[in-house]
C-alpha atoms as a PDB file:
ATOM      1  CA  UNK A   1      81.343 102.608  73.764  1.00  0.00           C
ATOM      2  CA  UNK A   2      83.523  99.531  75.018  1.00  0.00           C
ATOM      3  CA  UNK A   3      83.288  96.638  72.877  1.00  0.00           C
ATOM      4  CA  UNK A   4      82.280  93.842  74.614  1.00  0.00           C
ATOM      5  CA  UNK A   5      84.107  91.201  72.049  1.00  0.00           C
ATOM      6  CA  UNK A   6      86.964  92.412  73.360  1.00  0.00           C
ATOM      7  CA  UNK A   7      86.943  90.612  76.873  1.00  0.00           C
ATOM      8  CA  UNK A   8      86.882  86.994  74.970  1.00  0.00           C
ATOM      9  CA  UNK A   9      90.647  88.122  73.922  1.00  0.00           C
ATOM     10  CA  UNK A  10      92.266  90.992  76.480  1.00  0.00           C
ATOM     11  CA  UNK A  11      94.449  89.537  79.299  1.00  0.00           C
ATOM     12  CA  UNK A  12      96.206  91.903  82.115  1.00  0.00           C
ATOM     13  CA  UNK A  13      99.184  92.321  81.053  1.00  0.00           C
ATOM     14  CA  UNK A  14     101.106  91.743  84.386  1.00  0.00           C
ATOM     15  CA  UNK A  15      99.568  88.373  85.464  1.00  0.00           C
ATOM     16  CA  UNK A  16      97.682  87.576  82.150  1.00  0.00           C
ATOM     17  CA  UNK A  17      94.588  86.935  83.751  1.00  0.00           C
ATOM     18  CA  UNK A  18      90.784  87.519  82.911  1.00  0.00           C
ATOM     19  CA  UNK A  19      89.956  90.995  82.922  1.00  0.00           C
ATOM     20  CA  UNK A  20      86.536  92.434  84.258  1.00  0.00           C
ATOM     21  CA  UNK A  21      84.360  95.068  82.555  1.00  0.00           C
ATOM     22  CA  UNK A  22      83.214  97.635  85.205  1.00  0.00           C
ATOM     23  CA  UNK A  23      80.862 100.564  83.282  1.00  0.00           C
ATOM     24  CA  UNK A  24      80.459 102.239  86.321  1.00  0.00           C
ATOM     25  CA  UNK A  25      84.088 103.334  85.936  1.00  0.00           C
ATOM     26  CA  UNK A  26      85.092 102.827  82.280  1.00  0.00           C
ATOM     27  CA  UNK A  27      87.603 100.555  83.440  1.00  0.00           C
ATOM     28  CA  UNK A  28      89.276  97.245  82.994  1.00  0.00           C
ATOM     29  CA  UNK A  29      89.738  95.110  86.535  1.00  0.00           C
ATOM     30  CA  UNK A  30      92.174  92.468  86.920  1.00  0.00           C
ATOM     31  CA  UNK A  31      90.568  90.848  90.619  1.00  0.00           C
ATOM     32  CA  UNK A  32      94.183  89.154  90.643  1.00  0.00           C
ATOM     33  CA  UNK A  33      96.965  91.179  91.112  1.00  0.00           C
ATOM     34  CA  UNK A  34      94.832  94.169  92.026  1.00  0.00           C
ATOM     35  CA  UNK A  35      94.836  96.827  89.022  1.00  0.00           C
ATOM     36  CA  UNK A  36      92.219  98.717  87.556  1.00  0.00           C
ATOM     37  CA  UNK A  37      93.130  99.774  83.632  1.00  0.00           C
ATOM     38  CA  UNK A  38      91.597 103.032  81.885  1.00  0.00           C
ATOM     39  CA  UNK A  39      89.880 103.171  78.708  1.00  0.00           C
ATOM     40  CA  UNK A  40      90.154 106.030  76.873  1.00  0.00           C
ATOM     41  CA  UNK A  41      87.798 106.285  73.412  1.00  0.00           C
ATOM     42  CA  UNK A  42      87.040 103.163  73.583  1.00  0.00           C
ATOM     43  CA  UNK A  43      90.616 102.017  73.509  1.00  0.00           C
ATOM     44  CA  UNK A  44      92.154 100.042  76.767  1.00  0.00           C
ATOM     45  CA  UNK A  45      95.481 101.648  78.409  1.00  0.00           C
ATOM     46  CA  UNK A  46      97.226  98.075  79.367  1.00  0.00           C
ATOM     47  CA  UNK A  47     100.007  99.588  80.568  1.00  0.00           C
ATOM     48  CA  UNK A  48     101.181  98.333  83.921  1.00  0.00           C
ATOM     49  CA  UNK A  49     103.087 101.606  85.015  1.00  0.00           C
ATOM     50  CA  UNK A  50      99.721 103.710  84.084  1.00  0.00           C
ATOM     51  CA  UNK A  51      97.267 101.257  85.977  1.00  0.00           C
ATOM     52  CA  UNK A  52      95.380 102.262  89.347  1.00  0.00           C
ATOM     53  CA  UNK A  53      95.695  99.725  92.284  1.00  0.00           C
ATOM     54  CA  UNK A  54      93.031  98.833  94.451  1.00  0.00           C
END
């Protein structure tokens, strides 16, 4: 499970921005530049090349 704590601290990488928790998906959202981050056991994947756009 996601630790919540971890939203006070995470920034996207690319515009350093708030990211967004979305269960639904298991992912991170940065509503800025447009990406969508993966979590995978519990860990985020903040790596720009790897991210989905949306």
């Amino acid at each position: 499970m996601f630790d919540m704590k971890l939203l006070e601290i995470l920034a996207c990488p690319q515009c350093k921005k708030k990211l967004d928790y979305h269960s639904d998906e298991e992912k991170l959202v940065c509503k800025s530049c447009g990406l969508k981050y993966r979590i995978e056991d519990d860990i985020p994947v903040l790596i720009i090349d790897e991210a989905e756009k949306f």
